[in-house]
Protein backbone atom coordinates (compact mmCIF):
# COMPACT_ATOMS: atom_id res chain seq x y z
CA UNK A 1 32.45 -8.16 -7.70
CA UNK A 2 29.67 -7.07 -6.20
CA UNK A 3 26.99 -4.86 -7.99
CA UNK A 4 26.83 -1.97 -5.00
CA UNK A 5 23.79 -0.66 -6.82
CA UNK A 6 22.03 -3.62 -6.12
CA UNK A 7 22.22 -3.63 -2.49
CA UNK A 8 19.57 -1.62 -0.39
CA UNK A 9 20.24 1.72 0.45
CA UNK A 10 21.44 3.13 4.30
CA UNK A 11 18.29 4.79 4.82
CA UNK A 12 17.10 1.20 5.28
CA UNK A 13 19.32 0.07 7.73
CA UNK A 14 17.27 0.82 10.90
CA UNK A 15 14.40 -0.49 9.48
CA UNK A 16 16.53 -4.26 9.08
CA UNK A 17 17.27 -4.04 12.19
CA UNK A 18 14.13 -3.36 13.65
CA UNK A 19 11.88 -5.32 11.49
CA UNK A 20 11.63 -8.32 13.68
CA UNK A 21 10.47 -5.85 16.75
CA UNK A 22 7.26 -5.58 15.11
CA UNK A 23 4.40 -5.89 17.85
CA UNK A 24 1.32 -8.16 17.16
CA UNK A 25 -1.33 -6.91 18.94
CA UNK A 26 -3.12 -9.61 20.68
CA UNK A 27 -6.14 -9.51 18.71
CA UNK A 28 -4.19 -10.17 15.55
CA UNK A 29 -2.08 -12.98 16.98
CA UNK A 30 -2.83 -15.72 14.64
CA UNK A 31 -5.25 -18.75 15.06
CA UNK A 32 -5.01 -22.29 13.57
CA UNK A 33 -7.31 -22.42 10.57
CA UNK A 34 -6.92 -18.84 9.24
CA UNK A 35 -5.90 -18.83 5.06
CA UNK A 36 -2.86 -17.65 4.55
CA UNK A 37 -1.96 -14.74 2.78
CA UNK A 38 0.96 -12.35 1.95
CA UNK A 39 1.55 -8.40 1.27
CA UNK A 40 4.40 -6.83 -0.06
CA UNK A 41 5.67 -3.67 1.56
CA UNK A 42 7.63 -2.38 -0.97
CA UNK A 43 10.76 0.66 -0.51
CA UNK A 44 12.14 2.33 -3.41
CA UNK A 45 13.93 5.28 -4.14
CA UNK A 46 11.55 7.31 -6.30
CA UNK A 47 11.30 10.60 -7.97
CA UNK A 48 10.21 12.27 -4.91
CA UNK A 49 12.80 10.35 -2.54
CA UNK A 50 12.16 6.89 -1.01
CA UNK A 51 8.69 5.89 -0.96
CA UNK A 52 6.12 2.92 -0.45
CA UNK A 53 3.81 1.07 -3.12
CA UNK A 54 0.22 1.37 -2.60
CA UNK A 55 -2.56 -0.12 -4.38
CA UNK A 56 -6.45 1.24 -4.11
CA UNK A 57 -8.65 -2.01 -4.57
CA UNK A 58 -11.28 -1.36 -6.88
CA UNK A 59 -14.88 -0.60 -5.28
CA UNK A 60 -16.84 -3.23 -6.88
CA UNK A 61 -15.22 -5.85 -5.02
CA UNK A 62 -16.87 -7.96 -2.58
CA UNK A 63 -13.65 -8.01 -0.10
CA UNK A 64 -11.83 -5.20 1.41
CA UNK A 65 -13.76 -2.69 -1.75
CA UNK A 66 -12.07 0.72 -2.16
CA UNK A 67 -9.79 0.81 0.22
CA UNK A 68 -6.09 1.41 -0.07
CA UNK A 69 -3.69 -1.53 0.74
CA UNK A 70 -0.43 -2.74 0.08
CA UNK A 71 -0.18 -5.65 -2.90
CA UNK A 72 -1.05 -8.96 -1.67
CA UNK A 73 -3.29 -11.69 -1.46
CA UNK A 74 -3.89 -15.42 -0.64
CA UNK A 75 -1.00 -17.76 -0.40
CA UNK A 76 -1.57 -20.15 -3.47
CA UNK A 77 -0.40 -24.24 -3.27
CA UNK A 78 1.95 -23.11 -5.96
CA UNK A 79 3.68 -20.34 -4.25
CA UNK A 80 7.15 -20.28 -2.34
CA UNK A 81 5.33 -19.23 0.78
CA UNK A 82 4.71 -15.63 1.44
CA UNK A 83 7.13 -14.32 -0.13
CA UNK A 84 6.21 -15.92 -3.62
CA UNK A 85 2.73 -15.06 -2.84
CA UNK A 86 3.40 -11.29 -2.69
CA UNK A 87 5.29 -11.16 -5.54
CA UNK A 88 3.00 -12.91 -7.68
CA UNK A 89 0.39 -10.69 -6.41
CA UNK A 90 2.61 -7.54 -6.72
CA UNK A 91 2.95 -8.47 -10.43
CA UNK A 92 -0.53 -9.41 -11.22
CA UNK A 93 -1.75 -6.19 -9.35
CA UNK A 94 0.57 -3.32 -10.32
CA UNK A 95 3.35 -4.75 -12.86
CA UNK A 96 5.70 -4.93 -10.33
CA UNK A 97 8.89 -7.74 -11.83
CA UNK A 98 10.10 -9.87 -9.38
CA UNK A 99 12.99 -10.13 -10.79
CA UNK A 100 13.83 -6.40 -9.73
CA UNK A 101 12.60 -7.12 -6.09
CA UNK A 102 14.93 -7.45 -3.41
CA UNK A 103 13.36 -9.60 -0.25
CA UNK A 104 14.79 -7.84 2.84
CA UNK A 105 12.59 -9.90 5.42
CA UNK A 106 9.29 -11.52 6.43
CA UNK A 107 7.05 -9.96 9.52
CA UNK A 108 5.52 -11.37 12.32
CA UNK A 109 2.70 -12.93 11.02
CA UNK A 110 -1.19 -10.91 11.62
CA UNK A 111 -4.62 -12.23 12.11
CA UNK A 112 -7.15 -10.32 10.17
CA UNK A 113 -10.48 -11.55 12.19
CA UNK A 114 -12.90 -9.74 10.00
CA UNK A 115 -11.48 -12.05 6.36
CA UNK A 116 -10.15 -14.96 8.52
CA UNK A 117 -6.98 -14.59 6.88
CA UNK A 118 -3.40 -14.50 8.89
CA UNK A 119 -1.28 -12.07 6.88
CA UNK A 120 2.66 -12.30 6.46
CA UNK A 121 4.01 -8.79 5.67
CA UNK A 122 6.77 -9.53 2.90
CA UNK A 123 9.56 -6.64 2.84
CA UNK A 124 11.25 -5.80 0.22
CA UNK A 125 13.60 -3.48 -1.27
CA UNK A 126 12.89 -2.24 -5.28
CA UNK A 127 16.27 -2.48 -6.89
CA UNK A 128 15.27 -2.72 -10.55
CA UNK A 129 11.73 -0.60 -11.00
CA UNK A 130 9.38 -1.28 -13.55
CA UNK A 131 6.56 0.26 -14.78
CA UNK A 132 3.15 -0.15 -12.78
CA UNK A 133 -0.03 0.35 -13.75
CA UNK A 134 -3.36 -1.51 -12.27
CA UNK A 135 -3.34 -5.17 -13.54
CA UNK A 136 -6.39 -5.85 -12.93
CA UNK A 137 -9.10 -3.29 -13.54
CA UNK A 138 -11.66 -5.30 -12.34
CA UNK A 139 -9.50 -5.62 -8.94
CA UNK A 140 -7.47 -2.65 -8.62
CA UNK A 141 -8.14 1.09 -9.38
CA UNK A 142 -4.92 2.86 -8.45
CA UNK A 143 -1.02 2.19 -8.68
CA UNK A 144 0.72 5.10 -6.51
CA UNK A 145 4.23 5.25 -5.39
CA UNK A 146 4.02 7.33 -2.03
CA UNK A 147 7.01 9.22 -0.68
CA UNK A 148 7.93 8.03 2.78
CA UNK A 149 7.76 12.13 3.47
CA UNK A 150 3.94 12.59 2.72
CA UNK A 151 3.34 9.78 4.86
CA UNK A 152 5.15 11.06 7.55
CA UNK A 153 3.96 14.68 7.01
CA UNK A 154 2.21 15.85 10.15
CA UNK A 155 -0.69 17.25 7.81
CA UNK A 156 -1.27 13.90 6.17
CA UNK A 157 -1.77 12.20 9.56
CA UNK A 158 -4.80 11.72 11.75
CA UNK A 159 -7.11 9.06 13.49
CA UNK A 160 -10.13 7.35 12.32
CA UNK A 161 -13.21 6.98 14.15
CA UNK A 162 -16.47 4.89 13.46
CA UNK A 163 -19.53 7.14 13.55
CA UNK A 164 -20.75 4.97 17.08
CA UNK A 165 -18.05 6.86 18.22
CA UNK A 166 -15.27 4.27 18.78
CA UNK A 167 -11.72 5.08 17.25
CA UNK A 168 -10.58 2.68 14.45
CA UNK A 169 -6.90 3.84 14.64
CA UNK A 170 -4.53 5.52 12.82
CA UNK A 171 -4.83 6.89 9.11
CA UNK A 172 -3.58 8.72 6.11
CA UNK A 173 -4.42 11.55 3.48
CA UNK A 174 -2.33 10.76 0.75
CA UNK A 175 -2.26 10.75 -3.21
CA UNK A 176 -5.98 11.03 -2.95
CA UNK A 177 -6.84 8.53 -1.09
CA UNK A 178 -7.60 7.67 2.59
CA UNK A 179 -5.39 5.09 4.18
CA UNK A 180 -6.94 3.25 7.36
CA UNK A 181 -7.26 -0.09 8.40
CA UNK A 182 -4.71 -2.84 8.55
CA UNK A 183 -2.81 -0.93 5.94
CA UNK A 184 -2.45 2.07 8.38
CA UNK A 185 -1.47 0.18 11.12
CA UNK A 186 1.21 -1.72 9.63
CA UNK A 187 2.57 1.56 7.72
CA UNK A 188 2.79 3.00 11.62
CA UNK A 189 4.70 0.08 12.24
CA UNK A 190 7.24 0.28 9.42
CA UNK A 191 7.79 4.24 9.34
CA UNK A 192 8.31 3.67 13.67
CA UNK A 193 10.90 1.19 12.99
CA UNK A 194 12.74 2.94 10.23
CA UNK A 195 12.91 5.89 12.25
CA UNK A 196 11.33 7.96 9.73
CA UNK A 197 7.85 9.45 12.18
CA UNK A 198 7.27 12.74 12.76
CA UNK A 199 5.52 13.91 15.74
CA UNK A 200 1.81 14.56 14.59
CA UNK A 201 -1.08 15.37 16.20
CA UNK A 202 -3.02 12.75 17.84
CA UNK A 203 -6.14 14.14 18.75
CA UNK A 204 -6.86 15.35 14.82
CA UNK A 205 -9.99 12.60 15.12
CA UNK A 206 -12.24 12.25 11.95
CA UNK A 207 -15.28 10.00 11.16
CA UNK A 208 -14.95 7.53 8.65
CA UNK A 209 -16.41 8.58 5.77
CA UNK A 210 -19.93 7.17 4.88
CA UNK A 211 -18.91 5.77 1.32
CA UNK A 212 -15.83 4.14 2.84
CA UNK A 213 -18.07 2.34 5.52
CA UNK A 214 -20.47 1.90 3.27
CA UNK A 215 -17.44 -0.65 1.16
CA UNK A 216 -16.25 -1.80 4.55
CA UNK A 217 -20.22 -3.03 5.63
CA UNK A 218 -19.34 -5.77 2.48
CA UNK A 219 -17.11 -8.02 4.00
């Protein structure tokens, strides 16, 4: 018989059936060459209703330093693909047990030109959740889970802009921390496709703040 507890819940139906409708922008349409590398984007149903895993990269790090992201990293010759990449990195990062992870899909596949990496977005569902904490100290800072209704709260939303004056894209204030970026864009992505946006305000335009472009001017 089969364990109905196990199987992920309705509120991700529209978000199964939409995953593959994911647009690739055409400057992140991957290129021969690029390393390959995997993120997790991971649902569960929290405390605070459904919500997203985040991780908040430590800021001594020479790559991507301070900034919020989902768990993930380079695709290893002894990974099953992507989507044993972004578990192993999901447990080594924030504690996260595979064997509780559901895989609902893989994404369209995104070229990060900046790290010269092309970046398969694993979904999955958390059926089984463990305790996180950072793994590595040295690589991460913070573990959050993140309610699917902060990130959709108008309040939490805006739009990043360099301080040359050219807009970045879109961002979020959540759990202390400031999500822009790749992360941003594909969290745009998933909460358009599962139906879960909110109308927010567009035109709520802020500069990037200096200490975060100071960690971006690394890579």
């Amino acid at each position: 018989m089969t364990d109905l507890l196990s199987e992920p819940p309705v509120w991700l139906d529209r978000f199964r059936a939409r995953a593959q409708d994911f647009t690739v922008p055409p400057m992140m349409r991957p290129v021969n060459g690029a390393r390959a590398a995997a993120v997790l984007i991971l649902f569960g149903d929290g405390p605070e209703g459904p919500d997203v895993l985040l991780t908040e990269r430590a800021a001594t790090l020479a790559k991507h330093a301070g900034q919020p992201a989902f768990p993930g990293g380079r695709i290893d010759p002894e990974d099953d693909g992507p989507v044993g990449a972004a578990l192993r990195e999901a447990w080594e990062e924030a504690g996260v047990k595979p064997a509780g992870v559901h895989v609902l899909t893989t994404l369209p596949e995104l070229y990060l030109a900046h790290s010269g990496h092309r970046v398969t977005p694993v979904a999955a569902w958390w059926r089984e959740p463990s305790e996180i904490a950072p793994g590595h100290p040295g690589e991460v800072a913070t573990v959050a889970r993140v309610p699917i209704a902060e990130l959709v709260d108008p309040s939490n939303r805006l739009t990043i802009r360099h301080p040359s004056g050219l807009k970045m894209g879109p961002a979020f204030r959540v759990r202390d921390m400031l999500v822009w970026g790749f992360t941003a864009g594909v969290l745009t992505q998933v909460l358009e496709a599962g139906g879960w946006e909110l109308p927010w305000d567009t035109d709520r335009v802020e500069d990037l703040p200096s200490e975060a472009l100071d960690l971006a001017a690394r890579d």
